[in-house]
Protein backbone atom coordinates (compact mmCIF):
# COMPACT_ATOMS: atom_id res chain seq x y z
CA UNK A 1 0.00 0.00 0.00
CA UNK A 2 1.12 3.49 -1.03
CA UNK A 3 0.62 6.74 0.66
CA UNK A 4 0.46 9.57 -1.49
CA UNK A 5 1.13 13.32 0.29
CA UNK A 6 0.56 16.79 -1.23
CA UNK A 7 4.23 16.04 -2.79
CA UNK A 8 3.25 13.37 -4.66
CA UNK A 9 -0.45 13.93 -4.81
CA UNK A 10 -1.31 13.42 -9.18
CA UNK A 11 -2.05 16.80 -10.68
CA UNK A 12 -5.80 15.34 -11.47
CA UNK A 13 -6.62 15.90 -7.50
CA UNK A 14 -4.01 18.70 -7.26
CA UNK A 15 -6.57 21.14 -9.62
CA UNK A 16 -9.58 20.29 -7.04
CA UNK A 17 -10.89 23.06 -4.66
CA UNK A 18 -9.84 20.63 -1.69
CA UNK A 19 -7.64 17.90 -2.58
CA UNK A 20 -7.03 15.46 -0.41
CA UNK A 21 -4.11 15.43 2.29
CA UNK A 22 -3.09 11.81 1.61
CA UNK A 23 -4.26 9.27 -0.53
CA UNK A 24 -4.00 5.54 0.96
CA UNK A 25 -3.27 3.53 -2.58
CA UNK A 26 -3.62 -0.18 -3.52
CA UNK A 27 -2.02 -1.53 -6.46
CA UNK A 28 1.03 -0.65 -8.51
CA UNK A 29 -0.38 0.69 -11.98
CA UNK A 30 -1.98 4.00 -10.62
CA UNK A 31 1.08 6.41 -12.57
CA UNK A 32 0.46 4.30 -15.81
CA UNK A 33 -3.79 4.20 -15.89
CA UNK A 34 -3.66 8.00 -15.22
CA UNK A 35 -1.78 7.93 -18.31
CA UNK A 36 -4.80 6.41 -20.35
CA UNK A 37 -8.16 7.31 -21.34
CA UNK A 38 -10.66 7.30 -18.19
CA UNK A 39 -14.28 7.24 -17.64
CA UNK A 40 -16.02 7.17 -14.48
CA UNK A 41 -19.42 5.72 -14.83
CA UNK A 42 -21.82 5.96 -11.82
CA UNK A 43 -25.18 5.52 -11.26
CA UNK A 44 -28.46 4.18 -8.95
CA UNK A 45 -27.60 1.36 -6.55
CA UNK A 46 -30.77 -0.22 -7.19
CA UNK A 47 -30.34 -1.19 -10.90
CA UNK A 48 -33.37 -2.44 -12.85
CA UNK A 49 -32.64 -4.47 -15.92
CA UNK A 50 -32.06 -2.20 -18.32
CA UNK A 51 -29.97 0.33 -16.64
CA UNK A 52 -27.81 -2.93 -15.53
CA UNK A 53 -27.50 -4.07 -19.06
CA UNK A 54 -26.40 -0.92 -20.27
CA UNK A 55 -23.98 -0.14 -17.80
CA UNK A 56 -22.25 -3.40 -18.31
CA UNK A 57 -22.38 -3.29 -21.90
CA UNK A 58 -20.80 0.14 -22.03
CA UNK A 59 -18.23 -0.54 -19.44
CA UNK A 60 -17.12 -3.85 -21.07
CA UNK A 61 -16.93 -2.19 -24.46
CA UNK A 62 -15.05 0.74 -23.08
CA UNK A 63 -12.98 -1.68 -20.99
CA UNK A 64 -11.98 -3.59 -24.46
CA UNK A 65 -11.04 -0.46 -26.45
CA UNK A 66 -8.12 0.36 -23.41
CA UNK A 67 -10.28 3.01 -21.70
CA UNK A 68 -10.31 3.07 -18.04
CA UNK A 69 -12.81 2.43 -15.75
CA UNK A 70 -13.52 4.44 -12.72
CA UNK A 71 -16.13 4.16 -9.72
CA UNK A 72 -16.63 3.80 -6.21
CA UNK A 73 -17.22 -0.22 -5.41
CA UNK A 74 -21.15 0.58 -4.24
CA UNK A 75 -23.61 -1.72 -4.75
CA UNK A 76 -25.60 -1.33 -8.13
CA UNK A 77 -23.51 0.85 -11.59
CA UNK A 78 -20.80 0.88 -9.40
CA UNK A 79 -20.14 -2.69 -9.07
CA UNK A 80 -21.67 -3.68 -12.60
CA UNK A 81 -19.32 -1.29 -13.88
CA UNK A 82 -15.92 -2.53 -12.48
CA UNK A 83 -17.24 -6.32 -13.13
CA UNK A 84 -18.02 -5.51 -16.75
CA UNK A 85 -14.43 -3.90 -16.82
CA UNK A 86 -12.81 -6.68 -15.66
CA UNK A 87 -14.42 -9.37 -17.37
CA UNK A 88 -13.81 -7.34 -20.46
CA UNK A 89 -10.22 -7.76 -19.31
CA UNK A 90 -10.37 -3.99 -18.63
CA UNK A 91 -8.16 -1.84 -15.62
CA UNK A 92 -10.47 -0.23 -13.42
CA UNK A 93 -9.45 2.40 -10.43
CA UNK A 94 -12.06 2.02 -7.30
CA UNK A 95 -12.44 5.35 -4.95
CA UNK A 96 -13.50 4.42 -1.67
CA UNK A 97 -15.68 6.17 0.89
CA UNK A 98 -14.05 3.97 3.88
CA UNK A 99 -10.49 3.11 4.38
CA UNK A 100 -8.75 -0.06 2.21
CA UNK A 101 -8.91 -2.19 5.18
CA UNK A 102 -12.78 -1.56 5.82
CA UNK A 103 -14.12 -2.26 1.96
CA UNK A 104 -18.05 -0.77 2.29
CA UNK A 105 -20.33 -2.62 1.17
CA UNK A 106 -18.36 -5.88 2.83
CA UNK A 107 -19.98 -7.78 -0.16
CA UNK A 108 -17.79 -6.38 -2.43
CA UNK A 109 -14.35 -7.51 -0.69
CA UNK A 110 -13.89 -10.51 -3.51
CA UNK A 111 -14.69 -7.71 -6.48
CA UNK A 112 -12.06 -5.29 -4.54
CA UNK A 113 -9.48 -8.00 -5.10
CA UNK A 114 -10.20 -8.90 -8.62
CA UNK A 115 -9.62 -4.78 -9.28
CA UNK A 116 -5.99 -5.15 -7.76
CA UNK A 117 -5.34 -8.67 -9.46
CA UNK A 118 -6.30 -8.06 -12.85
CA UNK A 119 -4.05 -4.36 -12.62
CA UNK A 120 -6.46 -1.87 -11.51
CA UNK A 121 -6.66 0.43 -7.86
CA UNK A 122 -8.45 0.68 -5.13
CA UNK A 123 -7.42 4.35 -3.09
CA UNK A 124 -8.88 6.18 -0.35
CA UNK A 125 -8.15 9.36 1.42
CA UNK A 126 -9.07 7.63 4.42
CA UNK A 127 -6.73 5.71 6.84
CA UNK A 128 -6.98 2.13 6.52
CA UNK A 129 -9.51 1.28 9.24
CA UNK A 130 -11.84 4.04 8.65
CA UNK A 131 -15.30 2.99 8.92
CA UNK A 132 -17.41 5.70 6.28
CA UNK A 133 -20.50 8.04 7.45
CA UNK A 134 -22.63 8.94 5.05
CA UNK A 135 -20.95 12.29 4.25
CA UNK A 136 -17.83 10.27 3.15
CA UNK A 137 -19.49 8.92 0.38
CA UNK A 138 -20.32 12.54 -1.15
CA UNK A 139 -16.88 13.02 -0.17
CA UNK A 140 -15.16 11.27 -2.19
CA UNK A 141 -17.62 11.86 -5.44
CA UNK A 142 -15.24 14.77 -5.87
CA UNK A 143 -12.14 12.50 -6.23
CA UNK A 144 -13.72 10.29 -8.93
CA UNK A 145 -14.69 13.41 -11.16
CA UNK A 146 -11.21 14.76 -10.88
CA UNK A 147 -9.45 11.56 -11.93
CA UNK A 148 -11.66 11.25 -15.26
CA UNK A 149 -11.68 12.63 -18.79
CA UNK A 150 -15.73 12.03 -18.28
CA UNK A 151 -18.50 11.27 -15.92
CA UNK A 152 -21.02 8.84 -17.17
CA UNK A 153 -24.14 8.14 -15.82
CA UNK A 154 -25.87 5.17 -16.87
CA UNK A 155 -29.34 5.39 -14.49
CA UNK A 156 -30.04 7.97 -11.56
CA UNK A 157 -33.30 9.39 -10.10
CA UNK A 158 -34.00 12.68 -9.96
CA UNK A 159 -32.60 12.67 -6.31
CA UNK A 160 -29.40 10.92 -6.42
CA UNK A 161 -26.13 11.10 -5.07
CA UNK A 162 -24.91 10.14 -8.34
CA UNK A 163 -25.93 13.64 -9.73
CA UNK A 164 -23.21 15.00 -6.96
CA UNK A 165 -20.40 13.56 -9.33
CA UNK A 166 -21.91 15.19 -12.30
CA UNK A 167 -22.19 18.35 -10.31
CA UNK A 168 -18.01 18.26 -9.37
CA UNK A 169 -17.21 17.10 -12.94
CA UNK A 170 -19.27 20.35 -14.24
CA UNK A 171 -17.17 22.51 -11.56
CA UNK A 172 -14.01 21.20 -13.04
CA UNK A 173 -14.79 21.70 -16.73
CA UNK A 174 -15.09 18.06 -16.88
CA UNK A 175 -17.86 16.43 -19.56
CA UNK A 176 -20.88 14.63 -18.23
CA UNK A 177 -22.31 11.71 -20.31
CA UNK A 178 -25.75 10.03 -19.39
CA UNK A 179 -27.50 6.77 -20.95
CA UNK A 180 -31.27 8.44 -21.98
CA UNK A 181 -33.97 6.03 -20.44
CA UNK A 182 -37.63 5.50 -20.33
CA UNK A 183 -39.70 8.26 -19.66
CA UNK A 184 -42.20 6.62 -17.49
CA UNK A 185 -39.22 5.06 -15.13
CA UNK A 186 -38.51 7.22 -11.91
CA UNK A 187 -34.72 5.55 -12.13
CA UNK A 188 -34.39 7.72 -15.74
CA UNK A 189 -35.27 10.80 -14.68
CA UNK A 190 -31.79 11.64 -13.38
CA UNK A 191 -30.45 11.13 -16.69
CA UNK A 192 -32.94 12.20 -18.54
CA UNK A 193 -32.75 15.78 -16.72
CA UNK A 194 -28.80 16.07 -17.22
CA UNK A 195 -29.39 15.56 -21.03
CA UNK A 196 -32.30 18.10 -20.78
CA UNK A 197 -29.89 20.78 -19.07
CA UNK A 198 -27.05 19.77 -21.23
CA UNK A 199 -25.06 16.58 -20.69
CA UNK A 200 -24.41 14.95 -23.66
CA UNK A 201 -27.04 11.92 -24.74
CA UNK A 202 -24.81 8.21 -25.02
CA UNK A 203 -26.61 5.00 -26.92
CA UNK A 204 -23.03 3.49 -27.64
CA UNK A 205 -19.08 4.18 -26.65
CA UNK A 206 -18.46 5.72 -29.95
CA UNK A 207 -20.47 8.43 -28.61
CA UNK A 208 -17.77 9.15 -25.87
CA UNK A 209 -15.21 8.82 -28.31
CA UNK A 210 -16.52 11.42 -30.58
CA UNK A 211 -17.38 13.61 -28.32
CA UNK A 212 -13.74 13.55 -26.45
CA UNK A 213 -12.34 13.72 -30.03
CA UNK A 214 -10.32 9.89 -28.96
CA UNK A 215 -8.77 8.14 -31.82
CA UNK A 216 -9.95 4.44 -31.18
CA UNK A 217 -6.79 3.07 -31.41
CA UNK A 218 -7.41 -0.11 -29.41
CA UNK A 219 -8.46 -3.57 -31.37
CA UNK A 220 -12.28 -3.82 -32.40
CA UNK A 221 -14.00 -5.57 -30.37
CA UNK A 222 -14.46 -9.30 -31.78
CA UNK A 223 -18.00 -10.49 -33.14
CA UNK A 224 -19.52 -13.22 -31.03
CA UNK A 225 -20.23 -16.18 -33.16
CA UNK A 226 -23.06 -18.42 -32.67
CA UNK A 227 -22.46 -22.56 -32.96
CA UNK A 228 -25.93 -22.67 -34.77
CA UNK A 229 -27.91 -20.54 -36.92
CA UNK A 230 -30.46 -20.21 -33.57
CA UNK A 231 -27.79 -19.18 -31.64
CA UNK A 232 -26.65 -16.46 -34.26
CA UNK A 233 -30.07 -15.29 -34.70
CA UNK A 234 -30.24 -14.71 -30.69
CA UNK A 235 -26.95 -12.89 -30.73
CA UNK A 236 -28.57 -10.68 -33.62
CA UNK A 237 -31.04 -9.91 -31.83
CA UNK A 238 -28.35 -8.96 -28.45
CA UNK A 239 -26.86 -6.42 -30.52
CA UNK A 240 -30.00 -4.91 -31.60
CA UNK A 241 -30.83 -3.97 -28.39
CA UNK A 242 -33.36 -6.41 -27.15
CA UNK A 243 -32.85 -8.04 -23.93
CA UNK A 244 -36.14 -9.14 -22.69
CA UNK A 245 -36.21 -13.09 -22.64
CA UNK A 246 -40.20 -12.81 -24.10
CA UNK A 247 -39.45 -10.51 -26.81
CA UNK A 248 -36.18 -12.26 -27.75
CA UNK A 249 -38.15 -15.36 -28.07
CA UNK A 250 -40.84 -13.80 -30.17
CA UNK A 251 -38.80 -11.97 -32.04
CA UNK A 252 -36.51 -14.81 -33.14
CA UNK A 253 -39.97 -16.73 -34.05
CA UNK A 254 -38.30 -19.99 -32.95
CA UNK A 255 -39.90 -22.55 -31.05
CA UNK A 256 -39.97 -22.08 -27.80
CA UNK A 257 -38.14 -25.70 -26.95
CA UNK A 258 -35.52 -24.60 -29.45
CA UNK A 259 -35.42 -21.59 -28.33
CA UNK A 260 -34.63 -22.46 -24.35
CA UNK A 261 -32.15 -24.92 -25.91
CA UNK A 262 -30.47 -22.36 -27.40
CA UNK A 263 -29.89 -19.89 -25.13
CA UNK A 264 -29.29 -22.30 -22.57
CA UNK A 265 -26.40 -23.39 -24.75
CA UNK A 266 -25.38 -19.47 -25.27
CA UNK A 267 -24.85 -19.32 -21.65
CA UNK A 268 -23.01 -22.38 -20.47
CA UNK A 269 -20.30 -21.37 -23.45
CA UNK A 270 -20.30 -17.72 -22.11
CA UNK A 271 -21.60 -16.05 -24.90
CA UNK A 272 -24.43 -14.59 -22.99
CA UNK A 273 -25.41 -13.85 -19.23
CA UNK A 274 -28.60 -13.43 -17.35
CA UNK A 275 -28.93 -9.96 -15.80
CA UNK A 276 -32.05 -10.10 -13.91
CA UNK A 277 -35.47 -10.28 -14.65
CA UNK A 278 -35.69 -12.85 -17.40
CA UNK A 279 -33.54 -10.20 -19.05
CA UNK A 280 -30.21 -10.74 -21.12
CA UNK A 281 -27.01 -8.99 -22.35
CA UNK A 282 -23.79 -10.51 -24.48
């Protein structure tokens, strides 16, 4: 573990209107990720399907063109977020509300791990026992704005904490990003109220790319092949946007045995995962 004083402090936190005095750091690629592209994506901690689908989608696509990932290890975007990273065999920095030796929520202790193991950082500007209060977690919103080229936000209510990230990334000059959602969906309106008052509207990564004027250097992402032509059809329909198990299966107008046999296949090869709700993402 590294301790990081106002000496050594990165310039990122250095430009913020109270940096921190100390920043607790574990894992030994921190210098070299600041070096890269980096998005912070945030959002709700109570995901439905669609804003969980999205956020992992974006995150692992993000993850596979080098970009990365930053967030706080909470329950819900957070977590999806890192996962998605790292399954994407992505980098992803963690900023903690509680100390390194106190991970909050205590659920997420394995995923903390797998962020130091596969390259990434977990940091805090608290000691290593701290134990967070609720104020912490606003806190340290502030630190995961200033380490970012963007904020996204992939599904917030209209009163979230989330929208205090978006808030210190505006401060800073920093671009805010949010995933448009459904209308009718209280967990939209966050994000549909920072696109009305300006943030900039994102339906794929190549919208973050333009819009940050990156060159997308990194290797394409490969297509996922199917073994049959039912399992290519399924995919198809993946990429097109659908995830709902019912509509996939009426849209693919397959049997429904076939159909079950097929995705059931998709899944034990690892071409597809559930995500809740009889819903499904690549």
């Amino acid at each position: 573990m590294l301790t990081l004083t106002s000496t050594d402090m990165p310039e990122l936190l250095q430009r913020l209107p109270q940096p921190p005095e100390q920043l607790h750091v574990l894992g030994e690629n921190l210098e070299e990720l600041l070096k890269r592209p980096r998005i912070a994506i945030i959002g709700t901690r109570k995901l439905t399907p669609y804003g969980r689908g999205v956020t992992q989608d974006i995150a692992s696509k993000l993850a596979a063109k080098g970009v990365v990932i930053i967030s706080g290890l909470a329950l819900g975007a957070d977590s999806a977020a890192h996962q998605a990273c790292i399954d994407a065999g992505g980098q992803t920095i963690a900023v903690l509300a509680s100390g390194l030796q106190q991970i909050y929520p205590s659920t997420n202790v394995n995923l903390a791990r797998q962020v130091v193991k596969t390259g990434g950082v977990i940091m805090s500007e608290n000691e290593a026992s701290y134990k967070p209060h609720p104020y912490d977690f606003l806190k340290r919103n502030r630190i995961v704005a200033a380490l970012s080229d963007g904020v996204l936000v992939t599904e917030a209510a209209a009163r979230s904490g989330t929208l205090n990230t978006a808030s210190h990334a505006l401060e800073m000059g920093i671009p805010v990003f949010a995933v448009p959602g459904n209308i009718t969906s209280p967990l939209s309106e966050g994000c549909n109220n920072l696109i009305k008052a300006g943030a900039i509207p994102v339906t794929s990564v190549e919208d973050i790319f333009n819009a940050l004027k990156w060159k997308d250097s990194a290797a394409k992402a490969k297509k996922i092949h199917g073994s049959t032509p039912e399992e290519q059809l399924i995919i198809d329909l993946l990429h097109s946007g659908i995830s709902d198990g019912s509509e996939l299966l009426t849209k693919s107008e397959l049997e429904a045995s076939r159909f079950n046999q097929s995705l059931t296949m998709l899944e034990i090869t690892g071409l597809v995962r559930p995500i809740g709700a009889n819903h499904w993402s690549l």
